[in-house]
PDB file of N, CA and C in Angstrom:
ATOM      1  N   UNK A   1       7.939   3.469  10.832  1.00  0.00           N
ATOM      2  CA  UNK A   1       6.821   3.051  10.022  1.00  0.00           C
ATOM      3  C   UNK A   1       5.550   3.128  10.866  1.00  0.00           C
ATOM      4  N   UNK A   2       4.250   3.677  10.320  1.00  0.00           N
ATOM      5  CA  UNK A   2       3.172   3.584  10.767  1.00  0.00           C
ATOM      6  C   UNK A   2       2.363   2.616  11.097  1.00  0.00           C
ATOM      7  N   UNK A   3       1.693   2.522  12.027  1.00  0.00           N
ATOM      8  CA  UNK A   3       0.569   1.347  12.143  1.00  0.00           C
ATOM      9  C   UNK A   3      -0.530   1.743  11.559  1.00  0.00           C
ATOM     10  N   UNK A   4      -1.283   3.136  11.123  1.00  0.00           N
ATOM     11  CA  UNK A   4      -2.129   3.348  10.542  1.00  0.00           C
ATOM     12  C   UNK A   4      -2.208   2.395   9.307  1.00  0.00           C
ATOM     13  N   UNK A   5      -3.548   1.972   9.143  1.00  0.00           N
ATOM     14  CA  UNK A   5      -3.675   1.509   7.503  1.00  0.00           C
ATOM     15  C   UNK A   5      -4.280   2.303   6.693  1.00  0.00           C
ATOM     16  N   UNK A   6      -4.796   2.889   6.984  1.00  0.00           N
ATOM     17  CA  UNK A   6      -6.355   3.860   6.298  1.00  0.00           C
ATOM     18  C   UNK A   6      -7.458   2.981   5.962  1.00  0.00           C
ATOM     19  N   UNK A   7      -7.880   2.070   6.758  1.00  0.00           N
ATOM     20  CA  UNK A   7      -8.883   1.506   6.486  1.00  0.00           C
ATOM     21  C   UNK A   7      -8.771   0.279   5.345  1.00  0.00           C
ATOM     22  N   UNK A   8     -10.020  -0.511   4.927  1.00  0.00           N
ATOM     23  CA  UNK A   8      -9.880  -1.475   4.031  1.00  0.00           C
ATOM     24  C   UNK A   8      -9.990  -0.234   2.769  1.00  0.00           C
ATOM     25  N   UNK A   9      -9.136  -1.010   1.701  1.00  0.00           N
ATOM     26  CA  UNK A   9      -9.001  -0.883   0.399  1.00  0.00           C
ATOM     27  C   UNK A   9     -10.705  -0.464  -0.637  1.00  0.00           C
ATOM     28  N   UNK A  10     -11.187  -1.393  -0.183  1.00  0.00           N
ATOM     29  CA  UNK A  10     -12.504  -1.731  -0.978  1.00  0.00           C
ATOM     30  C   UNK A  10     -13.732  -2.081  -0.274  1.00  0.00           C
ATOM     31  N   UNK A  11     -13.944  -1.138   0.532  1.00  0.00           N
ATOM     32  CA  UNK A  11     -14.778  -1.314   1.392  1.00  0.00           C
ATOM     33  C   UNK A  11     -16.584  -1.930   1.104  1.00  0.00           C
ATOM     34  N   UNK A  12     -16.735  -2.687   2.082  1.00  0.00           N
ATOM     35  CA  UNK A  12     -18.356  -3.128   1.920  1.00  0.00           C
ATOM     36  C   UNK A  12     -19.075  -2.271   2.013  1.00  0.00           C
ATOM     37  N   UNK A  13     -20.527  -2.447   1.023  1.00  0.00           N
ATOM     38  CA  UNK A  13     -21.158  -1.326   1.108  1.00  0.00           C
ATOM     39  C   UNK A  13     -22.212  -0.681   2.782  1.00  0.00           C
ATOM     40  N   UNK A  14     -22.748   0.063   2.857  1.00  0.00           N
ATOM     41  CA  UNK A  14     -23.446   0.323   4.282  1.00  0.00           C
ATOM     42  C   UNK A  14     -24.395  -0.701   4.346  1.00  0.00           C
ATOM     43  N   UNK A  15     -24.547  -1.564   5.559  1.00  0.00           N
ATOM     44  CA  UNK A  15     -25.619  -3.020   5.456  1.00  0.00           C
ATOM     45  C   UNK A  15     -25.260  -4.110   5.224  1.00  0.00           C
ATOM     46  N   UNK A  16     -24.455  -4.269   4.595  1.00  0.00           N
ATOM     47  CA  UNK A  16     -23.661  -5.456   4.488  1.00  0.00           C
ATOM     48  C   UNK A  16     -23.224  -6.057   5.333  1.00  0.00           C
ATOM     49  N   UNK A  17     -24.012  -7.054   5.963  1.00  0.00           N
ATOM     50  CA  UNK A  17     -23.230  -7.629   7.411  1.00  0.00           C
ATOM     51  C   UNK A  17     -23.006  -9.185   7.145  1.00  0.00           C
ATOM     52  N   UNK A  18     -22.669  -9.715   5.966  1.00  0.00           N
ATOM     53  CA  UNK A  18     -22.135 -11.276   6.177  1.00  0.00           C
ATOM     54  C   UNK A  18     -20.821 -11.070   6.058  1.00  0.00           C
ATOM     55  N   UNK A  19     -20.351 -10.042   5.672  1.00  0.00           N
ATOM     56  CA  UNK A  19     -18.462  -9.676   5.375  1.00  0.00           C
ATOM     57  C   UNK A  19     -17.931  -9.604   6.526  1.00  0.00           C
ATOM     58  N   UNK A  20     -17.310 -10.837   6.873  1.00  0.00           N
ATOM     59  CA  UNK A  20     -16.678 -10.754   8.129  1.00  0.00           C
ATOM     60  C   UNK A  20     -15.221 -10.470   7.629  1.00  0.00           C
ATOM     61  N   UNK A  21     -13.990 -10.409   6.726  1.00  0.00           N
ATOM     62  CA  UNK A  21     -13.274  -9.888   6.211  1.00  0.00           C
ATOM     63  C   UNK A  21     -13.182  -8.841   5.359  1.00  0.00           C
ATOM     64  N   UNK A  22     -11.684  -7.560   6.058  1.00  0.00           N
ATOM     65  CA  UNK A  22     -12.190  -6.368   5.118  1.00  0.00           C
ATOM     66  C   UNK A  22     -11.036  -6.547   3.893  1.00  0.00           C
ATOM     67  N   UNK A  23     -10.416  -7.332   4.025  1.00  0.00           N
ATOM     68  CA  UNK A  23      -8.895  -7.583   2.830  1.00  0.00           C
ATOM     69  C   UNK A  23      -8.343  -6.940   2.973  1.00  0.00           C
ATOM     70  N   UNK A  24      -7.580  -6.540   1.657  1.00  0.00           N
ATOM     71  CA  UNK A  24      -6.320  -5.638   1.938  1.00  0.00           C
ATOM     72  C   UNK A  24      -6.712  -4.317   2.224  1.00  0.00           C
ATOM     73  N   UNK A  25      -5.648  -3.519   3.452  1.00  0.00           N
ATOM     74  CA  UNK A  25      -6.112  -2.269   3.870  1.00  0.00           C
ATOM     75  C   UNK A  25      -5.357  -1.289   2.423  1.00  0.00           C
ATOM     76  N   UNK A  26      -5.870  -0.082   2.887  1.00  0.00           N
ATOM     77  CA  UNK A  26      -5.807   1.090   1.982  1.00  0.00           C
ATOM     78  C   UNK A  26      -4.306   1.110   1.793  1.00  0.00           C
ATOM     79  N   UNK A  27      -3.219   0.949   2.967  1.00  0.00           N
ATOM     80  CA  UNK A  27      -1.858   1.195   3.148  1.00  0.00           C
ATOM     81  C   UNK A  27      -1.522   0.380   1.895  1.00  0.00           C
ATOM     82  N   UNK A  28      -2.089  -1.596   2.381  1.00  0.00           N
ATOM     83  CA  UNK A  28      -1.329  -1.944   1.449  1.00  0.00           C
ATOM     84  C   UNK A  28      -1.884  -1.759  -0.191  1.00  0.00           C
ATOM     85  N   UNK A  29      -2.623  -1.208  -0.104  1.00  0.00           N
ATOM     86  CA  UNK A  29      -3.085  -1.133  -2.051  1.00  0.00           C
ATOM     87  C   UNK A  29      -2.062   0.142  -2.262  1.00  0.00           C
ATOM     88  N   UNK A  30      -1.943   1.280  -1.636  1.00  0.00           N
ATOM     89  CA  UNK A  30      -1.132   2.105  -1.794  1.00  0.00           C
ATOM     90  C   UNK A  30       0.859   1.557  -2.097  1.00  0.00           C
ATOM     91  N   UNK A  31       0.968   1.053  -1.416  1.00  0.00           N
ATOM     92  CA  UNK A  31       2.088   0.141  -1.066  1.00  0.00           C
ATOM     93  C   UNK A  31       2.147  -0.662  -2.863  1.00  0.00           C
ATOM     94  N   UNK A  32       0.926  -1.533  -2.812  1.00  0.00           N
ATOM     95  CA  UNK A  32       1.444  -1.918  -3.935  1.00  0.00           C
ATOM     96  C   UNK A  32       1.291  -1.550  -4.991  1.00  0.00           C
ATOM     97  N   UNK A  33       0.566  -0.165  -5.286  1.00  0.00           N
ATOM     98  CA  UNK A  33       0.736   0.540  -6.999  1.00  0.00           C
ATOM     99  C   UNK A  33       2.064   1.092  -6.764  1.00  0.00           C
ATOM    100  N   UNK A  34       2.453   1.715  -5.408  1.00  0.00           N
ATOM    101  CA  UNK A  34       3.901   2.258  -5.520  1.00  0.00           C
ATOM    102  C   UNK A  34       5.232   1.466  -6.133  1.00  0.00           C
ATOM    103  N   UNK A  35       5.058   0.368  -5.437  1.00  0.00           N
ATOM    104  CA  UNK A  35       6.026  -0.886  -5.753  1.00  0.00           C
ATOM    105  C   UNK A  35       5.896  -1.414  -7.379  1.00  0.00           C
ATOM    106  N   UNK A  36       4.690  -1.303  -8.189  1.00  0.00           N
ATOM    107  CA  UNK A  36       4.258  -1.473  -9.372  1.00  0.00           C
ATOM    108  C   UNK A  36       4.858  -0.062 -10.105  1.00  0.00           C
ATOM    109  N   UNK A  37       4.371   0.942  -9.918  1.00  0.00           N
ATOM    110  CA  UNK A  37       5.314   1.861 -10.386  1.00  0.00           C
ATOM    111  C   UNK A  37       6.904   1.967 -10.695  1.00  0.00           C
ATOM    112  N   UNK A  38       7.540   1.554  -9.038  1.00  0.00           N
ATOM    113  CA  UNK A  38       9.040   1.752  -8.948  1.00  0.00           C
ATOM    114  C   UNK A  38       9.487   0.199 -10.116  1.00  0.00           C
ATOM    115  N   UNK A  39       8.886  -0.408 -10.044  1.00  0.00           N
ATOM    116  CA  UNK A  39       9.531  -1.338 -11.251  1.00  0.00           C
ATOM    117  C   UNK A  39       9.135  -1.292 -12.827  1.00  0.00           C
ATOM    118  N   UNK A  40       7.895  -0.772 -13.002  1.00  0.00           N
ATOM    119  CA  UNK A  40       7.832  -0.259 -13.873  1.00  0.00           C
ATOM    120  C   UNK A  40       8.821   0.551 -14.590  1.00  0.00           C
ATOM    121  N   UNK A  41       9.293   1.436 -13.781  1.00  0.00           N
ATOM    122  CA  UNK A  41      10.345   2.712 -14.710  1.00  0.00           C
ATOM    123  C   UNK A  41      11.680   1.941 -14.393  1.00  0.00           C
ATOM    124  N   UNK A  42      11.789   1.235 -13.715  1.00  0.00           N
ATOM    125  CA  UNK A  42      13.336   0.129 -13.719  1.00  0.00           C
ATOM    126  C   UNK A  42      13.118  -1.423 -13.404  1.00  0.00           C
ATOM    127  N   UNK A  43      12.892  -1.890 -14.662  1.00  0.00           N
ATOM    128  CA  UNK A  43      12.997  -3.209 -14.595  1.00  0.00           C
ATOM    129  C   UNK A  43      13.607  -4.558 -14.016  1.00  0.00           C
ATOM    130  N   UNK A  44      15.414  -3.649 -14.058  1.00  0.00           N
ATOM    131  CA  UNK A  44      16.032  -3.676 -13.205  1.00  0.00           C
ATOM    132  C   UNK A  44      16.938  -3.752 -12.114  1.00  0.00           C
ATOM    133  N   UNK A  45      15.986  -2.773 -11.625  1.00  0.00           N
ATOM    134  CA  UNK A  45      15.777  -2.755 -10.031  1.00  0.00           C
ATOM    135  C   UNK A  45      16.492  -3.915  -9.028  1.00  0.00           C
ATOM    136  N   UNK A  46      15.829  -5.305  -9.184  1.00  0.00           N
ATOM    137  CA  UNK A  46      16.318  -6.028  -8.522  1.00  0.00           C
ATOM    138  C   UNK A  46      18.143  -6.310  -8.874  1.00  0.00           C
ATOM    139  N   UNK A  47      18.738  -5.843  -9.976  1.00  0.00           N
ATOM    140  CA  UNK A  47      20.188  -5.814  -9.770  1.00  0.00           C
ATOM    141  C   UNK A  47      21.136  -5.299  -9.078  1.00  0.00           C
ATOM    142  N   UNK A  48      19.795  -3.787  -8.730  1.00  0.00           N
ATOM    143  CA  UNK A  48      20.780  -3.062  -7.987  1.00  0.00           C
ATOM    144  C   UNK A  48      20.057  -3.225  -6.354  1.00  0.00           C
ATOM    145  N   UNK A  49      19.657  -3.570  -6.574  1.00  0.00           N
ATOM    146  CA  UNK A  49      18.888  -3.004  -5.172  1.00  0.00           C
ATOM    147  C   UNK A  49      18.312  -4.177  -4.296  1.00  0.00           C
ATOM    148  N   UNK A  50      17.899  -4.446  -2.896  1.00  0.00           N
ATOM    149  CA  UNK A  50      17.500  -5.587  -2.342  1.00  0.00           C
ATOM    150  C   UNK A  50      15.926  -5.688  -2.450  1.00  0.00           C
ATOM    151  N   UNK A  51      14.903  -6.696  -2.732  1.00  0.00           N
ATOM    152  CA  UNK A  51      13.455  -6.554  -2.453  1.00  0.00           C
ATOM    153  C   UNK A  51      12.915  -6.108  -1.224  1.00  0.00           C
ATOM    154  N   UNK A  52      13.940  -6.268  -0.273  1.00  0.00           N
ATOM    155  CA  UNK A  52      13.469  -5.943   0.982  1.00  0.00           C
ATOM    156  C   UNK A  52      13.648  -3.573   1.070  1.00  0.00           C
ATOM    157  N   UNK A  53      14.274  -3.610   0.452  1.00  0.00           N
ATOM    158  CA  UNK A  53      14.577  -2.020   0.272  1.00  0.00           C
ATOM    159  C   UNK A  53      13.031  -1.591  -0.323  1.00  0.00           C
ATOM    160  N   UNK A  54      13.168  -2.608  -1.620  1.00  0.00           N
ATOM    161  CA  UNK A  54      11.656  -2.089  -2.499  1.00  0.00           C
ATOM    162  C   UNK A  54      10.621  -1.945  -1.503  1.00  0.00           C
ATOM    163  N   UNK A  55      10.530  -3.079  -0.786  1.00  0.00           N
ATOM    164  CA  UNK A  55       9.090  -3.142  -0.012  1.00  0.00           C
ATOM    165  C   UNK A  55       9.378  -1.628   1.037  1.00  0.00           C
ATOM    166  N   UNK A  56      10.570  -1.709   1.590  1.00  0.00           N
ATOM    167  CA  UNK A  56      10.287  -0.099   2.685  1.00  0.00           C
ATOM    168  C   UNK A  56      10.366   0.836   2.258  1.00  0.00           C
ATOM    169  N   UNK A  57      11.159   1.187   0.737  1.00  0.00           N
ATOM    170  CA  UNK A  57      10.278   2.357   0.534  1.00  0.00           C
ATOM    171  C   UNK A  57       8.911   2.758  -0.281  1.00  0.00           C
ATOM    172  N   UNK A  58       8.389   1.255  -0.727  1.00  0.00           N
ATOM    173  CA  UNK A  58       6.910   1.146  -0.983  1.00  0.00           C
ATOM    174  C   UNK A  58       5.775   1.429   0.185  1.00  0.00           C
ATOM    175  N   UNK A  59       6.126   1.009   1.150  1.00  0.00           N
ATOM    176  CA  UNK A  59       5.430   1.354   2.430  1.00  0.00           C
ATOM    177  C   UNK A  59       5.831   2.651   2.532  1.00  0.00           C
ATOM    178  N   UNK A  60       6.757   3.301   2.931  1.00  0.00           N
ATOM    179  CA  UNK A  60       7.210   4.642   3.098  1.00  0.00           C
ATOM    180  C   UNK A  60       6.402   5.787   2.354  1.00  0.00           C
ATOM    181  N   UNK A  61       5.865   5.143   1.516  1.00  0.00           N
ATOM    182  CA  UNK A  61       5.747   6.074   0.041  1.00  0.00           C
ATOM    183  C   UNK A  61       3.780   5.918   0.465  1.00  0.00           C
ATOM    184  N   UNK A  62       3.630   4.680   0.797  1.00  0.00           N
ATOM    185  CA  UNK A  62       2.422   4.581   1.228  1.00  0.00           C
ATOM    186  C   UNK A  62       1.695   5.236   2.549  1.00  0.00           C
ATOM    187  N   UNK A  63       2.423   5.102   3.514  1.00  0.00           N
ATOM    188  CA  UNK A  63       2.547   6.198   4.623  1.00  0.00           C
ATOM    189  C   UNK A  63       2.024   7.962   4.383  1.00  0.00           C
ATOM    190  N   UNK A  64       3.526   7.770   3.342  1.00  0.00           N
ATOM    191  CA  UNK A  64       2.967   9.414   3.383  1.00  0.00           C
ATOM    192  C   UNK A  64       2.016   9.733   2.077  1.00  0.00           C
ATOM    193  N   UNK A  65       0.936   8.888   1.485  1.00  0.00           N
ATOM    194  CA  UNK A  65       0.114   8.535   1.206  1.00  0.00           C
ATOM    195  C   UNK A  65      -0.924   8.993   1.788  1.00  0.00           C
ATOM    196  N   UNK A  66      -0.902   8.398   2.804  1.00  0.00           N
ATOM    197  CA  UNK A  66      -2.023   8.123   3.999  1.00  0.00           C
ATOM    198  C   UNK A  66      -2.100   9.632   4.696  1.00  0.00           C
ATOM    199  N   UNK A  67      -0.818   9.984   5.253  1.00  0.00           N
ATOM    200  CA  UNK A  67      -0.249  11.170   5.830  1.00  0.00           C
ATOM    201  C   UNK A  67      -0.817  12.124   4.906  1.00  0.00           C
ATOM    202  N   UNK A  68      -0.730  12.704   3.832  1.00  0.00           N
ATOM    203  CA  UNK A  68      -1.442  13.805   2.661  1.00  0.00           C
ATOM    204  C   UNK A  68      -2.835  13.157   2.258  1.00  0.00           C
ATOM    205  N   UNK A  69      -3.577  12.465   2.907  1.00  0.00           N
ATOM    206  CA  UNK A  69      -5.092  11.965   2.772  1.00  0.00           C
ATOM    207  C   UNK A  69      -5.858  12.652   3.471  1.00  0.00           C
ATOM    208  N   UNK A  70      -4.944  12.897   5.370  1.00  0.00           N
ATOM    209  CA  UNK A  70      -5.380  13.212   6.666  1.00  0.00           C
ATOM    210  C   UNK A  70      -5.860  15.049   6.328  1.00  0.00           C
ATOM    211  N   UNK A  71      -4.894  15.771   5.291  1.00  0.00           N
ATOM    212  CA  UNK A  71      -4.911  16.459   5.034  1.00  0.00           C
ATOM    213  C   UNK A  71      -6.255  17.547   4.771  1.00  0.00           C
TER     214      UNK A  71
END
């Protein structure tokens, strides 16, 4: 798994200097439409499968996300 995040999600605009927090990075917004997706098309999911599986290949999926961004 990567340490890259791709940056914050929702970035402040240029000048903006009281934002001392950037929130969620790009990885995890990626991460979580993926994870919103994969349950979407299987409801479920959690019968067959562990949450901890969901989350790595939500990250996984977010990764190479990030990885075809660099592109």
């Amino acid at each position: 798994m990567t340490t890259e995040t791709g940056g914050p999600a929702f970035p402040a605009p240029a000048g903006v200097s009281h934002i001392t927090e950037q929130g969620m990075t790009l990885r995890d917004y990626f991460a979580a439409k993926a994870m919103q997706a994969i349950l979407s098309e299987d409801p479920d999911y959690h019968q067959k499968y562990e949450f901890i599986d969901l989350a790595d290949f939500s990250y996984r999926c977010a990764d190479a996300m990030l990885k075809d961004k660099e592109k």
